[in-house]
PDB file of N, CA and C in Angstrom:
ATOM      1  N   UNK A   1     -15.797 -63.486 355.182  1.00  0.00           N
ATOM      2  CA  UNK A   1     -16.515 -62.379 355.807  1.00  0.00           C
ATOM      3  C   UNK A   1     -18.008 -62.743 355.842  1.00  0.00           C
ATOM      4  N   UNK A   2     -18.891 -62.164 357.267  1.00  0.00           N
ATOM      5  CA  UNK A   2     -20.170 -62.923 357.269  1.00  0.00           C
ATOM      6  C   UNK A   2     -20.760 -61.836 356.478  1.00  0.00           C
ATOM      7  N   UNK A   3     -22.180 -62.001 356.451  1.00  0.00           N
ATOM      8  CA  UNK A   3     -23.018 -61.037 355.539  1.00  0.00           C
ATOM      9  C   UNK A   3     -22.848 -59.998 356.769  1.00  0.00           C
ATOM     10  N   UNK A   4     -22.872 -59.974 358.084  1.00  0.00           N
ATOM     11  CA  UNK A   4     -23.110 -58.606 358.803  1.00  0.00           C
ATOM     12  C   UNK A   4     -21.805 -57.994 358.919  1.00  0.00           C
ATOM     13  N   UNK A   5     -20.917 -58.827 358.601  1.00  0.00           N
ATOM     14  CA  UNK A   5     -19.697 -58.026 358.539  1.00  0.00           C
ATOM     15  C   UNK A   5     -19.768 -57.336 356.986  1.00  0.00           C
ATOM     16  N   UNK A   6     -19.970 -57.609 355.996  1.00  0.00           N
ATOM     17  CA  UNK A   6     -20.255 -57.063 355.136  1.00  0.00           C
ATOM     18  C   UNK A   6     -21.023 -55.735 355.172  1.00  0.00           C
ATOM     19  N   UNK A   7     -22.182 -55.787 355.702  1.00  0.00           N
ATOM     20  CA  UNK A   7     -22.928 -54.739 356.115  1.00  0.00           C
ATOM     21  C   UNK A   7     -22.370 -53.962 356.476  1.00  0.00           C
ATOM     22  N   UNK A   8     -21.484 -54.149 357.916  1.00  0.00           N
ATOM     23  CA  UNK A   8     -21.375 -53.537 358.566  1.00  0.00           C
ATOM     24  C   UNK A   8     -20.197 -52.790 358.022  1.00  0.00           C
ATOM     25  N   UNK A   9     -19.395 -53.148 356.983  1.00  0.00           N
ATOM     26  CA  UNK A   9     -18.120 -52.214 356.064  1.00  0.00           C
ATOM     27  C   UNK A   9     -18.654 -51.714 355.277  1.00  0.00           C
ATOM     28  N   UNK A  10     -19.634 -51.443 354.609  1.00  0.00           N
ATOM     29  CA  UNK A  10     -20.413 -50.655 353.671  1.00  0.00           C
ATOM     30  C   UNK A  10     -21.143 -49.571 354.351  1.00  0.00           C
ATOM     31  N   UNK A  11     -21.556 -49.848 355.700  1.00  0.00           N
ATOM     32  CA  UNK A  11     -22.495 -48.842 356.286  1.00  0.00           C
ATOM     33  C   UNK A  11     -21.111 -47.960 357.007  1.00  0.00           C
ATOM     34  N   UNK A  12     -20.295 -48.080 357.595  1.00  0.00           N
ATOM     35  CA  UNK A  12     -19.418 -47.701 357.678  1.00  0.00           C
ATOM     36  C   UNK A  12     -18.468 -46.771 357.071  1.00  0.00           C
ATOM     37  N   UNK A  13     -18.030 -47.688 355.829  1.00  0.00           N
ATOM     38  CA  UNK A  13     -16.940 -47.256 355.073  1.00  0.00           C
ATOM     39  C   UNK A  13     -17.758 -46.671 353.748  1.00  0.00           C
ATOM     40  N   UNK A  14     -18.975 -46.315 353.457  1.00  0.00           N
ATOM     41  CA  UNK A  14     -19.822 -45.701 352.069  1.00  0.00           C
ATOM     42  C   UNK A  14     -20.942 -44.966 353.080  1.00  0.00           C
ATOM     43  N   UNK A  15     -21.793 -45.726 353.527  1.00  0.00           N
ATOM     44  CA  UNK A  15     -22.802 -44.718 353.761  1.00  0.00           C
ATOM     45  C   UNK A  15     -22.642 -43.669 354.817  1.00  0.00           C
ATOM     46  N   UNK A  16     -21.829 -44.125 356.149  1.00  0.00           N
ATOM     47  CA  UNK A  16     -21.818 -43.417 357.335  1.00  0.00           C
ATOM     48  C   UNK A  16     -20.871 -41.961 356.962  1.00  0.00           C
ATOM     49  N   UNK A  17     -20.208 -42.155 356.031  1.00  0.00           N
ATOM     50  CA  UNK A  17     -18.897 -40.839 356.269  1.00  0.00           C
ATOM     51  C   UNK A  17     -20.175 -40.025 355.525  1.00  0.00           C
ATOM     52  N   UNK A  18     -20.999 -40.587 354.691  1.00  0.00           N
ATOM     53  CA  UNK A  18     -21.805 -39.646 353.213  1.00  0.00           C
ATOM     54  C   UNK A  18     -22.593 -38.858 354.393  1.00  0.00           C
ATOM     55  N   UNK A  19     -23.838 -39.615 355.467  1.00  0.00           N
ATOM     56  CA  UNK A  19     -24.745 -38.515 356.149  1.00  0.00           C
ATOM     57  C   UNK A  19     -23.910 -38.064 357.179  1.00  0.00           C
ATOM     58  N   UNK A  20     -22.751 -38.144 357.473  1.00  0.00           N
ATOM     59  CA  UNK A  20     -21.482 -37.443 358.638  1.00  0.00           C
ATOM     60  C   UNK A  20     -21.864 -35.901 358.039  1.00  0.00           C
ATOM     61  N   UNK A  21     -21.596 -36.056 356.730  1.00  0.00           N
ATOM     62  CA  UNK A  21     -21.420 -34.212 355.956  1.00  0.00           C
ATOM     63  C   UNK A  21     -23.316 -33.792 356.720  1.00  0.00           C
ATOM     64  N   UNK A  22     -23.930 -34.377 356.899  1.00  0.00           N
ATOM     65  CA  UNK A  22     -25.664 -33.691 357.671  1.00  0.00           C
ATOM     66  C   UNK A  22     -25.675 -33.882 358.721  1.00  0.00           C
ATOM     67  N   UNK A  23     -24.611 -34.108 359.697  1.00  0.00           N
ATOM     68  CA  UNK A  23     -24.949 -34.564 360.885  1.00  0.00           C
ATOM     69  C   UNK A  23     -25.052 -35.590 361.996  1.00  0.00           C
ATOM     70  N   UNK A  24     -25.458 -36.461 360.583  1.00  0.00           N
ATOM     71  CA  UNK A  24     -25.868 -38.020 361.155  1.00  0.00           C
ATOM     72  C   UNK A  24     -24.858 -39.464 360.977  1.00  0.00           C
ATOM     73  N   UNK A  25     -25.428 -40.152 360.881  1.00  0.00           N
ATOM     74  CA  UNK A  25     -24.552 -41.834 360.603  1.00  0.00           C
ATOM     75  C   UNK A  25     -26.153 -43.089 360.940  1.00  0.00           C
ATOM     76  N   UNK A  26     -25.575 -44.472 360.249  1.00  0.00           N
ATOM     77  CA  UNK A  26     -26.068 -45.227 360.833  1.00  0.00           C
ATOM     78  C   UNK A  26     -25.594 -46.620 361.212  1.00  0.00           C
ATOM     79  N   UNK A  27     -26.210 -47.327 361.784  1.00  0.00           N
ATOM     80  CA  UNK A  27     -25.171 -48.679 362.038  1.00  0.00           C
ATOM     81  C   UNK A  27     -26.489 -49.562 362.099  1.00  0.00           C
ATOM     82  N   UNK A  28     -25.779 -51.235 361.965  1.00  0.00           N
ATOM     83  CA  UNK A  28     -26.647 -52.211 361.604  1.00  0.00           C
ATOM     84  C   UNK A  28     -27.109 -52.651 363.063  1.00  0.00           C
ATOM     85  N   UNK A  29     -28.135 -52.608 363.559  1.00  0.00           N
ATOM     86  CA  UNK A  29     -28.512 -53.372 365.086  1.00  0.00           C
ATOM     87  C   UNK A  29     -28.650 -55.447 364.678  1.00  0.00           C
ATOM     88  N   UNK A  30     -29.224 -54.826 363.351  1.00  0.00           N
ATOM     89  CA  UNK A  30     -29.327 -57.110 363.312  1.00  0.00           C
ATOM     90  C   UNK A  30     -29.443 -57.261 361.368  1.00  0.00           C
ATOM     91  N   UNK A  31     -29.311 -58.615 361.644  1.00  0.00           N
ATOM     92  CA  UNK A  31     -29.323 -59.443 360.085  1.00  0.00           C
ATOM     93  C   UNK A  31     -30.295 -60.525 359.827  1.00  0.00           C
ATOM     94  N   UNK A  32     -31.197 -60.366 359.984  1.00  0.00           N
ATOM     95  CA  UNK A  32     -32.496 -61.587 359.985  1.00  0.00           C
ATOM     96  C   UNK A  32     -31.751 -62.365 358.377  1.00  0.00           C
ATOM     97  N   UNK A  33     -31.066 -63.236 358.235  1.00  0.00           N
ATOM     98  CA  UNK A  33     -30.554 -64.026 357.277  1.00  0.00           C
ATOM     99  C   UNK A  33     -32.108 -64.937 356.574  1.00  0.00           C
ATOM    100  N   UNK A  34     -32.828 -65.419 357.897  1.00  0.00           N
ATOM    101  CA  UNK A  34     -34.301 -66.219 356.811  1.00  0.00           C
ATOM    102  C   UNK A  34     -35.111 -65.092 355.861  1.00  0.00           C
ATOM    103  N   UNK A  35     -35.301 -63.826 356.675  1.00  0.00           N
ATOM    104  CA  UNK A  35     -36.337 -63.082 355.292  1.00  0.00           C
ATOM    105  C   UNK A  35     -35.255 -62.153 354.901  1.00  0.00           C
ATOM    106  N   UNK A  36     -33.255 -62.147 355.004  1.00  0.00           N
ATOM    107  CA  UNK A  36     -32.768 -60.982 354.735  1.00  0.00           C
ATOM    108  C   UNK A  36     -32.937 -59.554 354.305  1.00  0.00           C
ATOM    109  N   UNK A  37     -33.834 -59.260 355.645  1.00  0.00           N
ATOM    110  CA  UNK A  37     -33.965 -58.054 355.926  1.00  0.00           C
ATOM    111  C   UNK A  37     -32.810 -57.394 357.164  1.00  0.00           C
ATOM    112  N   UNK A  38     -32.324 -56.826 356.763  1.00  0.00           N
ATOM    113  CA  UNK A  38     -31.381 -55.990 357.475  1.00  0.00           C
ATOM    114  C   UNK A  38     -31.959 -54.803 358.087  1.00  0.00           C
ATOM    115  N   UNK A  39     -31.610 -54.705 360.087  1.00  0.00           N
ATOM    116  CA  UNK A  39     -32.273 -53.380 360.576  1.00  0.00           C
ATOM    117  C   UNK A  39     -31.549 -52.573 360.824  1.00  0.00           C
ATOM    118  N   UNK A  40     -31.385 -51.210 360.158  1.00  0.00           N
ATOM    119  CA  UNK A  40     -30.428 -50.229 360.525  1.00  0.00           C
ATOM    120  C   UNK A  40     -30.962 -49.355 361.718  1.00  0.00           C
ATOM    121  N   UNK A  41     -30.634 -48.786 362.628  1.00  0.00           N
ATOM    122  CA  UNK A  41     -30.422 -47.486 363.318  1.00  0.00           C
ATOM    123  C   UNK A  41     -29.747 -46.730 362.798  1.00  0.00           C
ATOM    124  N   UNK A  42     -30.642 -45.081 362.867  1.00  0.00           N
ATOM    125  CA  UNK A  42     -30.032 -44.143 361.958  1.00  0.00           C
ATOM    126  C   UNK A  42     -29.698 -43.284 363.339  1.00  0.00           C
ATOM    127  N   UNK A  43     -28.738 -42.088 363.151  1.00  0.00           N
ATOM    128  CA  UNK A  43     -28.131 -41.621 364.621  1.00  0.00           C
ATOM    129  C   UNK A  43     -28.024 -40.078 364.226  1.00  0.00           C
ATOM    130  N   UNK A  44     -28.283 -39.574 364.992  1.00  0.00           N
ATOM    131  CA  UNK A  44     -27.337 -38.183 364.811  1.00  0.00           C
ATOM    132  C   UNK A  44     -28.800 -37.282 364.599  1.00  0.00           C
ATOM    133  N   UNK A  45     -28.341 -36.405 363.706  1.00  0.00           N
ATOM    134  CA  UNK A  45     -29.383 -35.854 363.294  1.00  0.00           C
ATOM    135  C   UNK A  45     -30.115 -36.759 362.550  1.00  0.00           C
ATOM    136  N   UNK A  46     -29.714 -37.386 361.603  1.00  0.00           N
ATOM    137  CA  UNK A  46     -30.460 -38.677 361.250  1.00  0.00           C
ATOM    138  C   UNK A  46     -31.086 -39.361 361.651  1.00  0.00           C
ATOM    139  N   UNK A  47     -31.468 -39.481 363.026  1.00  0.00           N
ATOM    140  CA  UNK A  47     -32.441 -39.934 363.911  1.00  0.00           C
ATOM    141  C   UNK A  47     -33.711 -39.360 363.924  1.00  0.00           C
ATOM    142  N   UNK A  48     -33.528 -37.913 364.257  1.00  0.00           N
ATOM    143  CA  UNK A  48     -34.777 -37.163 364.145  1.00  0.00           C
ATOM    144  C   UNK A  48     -35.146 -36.281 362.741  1.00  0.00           C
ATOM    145  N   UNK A  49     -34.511 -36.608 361.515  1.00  0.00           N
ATOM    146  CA  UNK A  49     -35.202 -36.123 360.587  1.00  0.00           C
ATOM    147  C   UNK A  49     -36.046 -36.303 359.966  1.00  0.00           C
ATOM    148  N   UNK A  50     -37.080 -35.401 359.517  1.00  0.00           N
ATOM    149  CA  UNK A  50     -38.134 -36.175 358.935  1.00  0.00           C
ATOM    150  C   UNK A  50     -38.001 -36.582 357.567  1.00  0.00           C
ATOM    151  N   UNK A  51     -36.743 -36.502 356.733  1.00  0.00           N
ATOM    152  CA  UNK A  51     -36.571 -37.286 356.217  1.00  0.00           C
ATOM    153  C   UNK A  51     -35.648 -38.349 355.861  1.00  0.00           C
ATOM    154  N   UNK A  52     -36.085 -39.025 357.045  1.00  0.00           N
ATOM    155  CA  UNK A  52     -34.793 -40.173 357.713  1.00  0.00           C
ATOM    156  C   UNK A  52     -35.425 -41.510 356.737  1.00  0.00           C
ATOM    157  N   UNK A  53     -36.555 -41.566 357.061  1.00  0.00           N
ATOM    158  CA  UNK A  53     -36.667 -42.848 355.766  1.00  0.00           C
ATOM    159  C   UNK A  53     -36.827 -42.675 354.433  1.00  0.00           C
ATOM    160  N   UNK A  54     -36.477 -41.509 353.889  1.00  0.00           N
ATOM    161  CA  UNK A  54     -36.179 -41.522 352.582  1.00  0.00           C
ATOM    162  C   UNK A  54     -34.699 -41.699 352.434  1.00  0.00           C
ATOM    163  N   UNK A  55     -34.192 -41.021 353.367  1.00  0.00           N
ATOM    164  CA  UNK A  55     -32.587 -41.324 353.666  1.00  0.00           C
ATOM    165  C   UNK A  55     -32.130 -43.276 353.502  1.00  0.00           C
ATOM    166  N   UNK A  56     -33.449 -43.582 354.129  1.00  0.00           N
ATOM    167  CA  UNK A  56     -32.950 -45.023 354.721  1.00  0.00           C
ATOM    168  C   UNK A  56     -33.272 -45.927 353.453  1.00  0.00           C
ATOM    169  N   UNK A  57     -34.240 -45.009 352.203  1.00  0.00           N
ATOM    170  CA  UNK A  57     -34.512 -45.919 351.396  1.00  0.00           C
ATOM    171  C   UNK A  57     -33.669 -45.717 350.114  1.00  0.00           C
ATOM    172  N   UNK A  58     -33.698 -44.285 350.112  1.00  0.00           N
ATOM    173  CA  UNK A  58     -32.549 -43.861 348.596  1.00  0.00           C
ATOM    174  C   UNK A  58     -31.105 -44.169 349.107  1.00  0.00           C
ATOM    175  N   UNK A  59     -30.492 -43.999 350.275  1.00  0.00           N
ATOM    176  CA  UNK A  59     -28.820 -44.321 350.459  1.00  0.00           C
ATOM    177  C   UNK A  59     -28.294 -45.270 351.278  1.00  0.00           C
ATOM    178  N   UNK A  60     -29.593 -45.787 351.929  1.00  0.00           N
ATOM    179  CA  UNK A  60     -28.575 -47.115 353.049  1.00  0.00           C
ATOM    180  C   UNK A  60     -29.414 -48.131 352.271  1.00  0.00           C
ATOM    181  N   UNK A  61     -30.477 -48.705 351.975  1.00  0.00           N
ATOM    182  CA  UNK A  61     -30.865 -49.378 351.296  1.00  0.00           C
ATOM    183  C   UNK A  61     -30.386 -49.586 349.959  1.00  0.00           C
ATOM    184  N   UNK A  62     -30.086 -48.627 349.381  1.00  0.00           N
ATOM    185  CA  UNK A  62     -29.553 -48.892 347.535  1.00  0.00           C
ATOM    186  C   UNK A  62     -27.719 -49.516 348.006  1.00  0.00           C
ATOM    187  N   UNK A  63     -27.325 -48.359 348.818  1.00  0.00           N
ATOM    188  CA  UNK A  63     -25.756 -49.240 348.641  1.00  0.00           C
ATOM    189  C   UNK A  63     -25.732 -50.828 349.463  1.00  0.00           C
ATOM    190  N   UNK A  64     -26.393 -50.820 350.340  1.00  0.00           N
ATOM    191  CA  UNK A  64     -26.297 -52.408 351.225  1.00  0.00           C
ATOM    192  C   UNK A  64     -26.838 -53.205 350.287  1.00  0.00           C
ATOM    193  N   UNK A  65     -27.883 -52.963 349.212  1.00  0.00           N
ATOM    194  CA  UNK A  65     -28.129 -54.407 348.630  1.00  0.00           C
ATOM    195  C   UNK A  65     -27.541 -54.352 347.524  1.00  0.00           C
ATOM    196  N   UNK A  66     -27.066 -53.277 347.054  1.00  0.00           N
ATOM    197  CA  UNK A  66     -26.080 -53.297 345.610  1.00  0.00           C
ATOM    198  C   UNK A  66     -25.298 -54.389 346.464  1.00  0.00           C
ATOM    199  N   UNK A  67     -24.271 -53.811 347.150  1.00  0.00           N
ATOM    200  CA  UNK A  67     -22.735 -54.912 347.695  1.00  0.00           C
ATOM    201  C   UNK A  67     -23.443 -55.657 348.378  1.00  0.00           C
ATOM    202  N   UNK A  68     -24.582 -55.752 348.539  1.00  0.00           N
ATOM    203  CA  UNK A  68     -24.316 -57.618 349.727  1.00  0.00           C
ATOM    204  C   UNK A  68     -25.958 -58.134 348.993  1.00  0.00           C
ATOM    205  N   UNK A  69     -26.335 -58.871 347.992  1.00  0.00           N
ATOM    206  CA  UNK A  69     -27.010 -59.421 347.466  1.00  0.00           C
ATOM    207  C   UNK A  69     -27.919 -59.789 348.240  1.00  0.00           C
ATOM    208  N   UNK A  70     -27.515 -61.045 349.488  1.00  0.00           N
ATOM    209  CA  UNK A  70     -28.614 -61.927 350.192  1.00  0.00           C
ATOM    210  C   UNK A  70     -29.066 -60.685 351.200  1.00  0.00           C
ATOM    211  N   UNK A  71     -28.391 -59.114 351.084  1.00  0.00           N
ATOM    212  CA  UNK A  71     -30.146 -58.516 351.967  1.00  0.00           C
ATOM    213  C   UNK A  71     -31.078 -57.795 350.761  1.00  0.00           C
ATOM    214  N   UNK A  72     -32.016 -58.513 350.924  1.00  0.00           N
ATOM    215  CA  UNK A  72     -33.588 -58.148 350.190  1.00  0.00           C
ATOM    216  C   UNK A  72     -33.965 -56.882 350.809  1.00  0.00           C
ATOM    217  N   UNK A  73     -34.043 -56.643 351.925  1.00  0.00           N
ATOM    218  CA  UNK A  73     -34.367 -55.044 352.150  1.00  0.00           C
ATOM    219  C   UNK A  73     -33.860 -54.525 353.698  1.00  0.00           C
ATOM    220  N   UNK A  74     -34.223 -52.904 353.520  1.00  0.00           N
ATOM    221  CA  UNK A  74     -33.649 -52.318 354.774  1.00  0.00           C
ATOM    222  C   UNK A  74     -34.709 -51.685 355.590  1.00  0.00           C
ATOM    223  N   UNK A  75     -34.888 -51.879 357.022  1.00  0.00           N
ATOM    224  CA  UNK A  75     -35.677 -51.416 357.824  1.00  0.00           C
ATOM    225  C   UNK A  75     -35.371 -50.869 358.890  1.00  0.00           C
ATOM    226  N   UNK A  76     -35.862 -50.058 358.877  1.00  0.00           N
ATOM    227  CA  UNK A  76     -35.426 -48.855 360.624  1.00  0.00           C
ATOM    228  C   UNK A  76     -35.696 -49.543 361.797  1.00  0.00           C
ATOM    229  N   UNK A  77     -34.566 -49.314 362.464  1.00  0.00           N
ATOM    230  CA  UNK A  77     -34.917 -50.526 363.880  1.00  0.00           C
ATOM    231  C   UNK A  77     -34.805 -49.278 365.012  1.00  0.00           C
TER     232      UNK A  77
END
């Protein structure tokens, strides 16, 4: 499994059903593997909340680098 497939079953299968219960979801647009930074798009209501990057830093950021090591961080694309 590549690292974005990885991603992409964690954002999926852990984070997306969790902000479903507010509205929202997010999915991975890319995987920069040299500075492994991973860019999420957040959707839904999650798009326009204003607190979408705390969202993006306490629950899509903590579970994607718990399970997938080589991403160093998460950024809103």
């Amino acid at each position: 499994m590549t690292t974005e497939e990885k991603i992409r079953d964690i954002l999926d299968n852990q984070v997306s059903p969790a902000l479903a219960s507010h509205g929202g979801s997010c999915s991975l647009v890319k995987f920069d593997e040299a500075s492994g930074v991973a860019y999420v798009a957040m959707q839904g209501a999650c798009g326009t909340c204003p607190f979408a990057l705390e969202t993006l830093r306490m629950t899509v950021e903590q579970a994607v680098m718990e399970a997938v090591p080589e991403v160093k961080a998460v950024e809103r694309a």
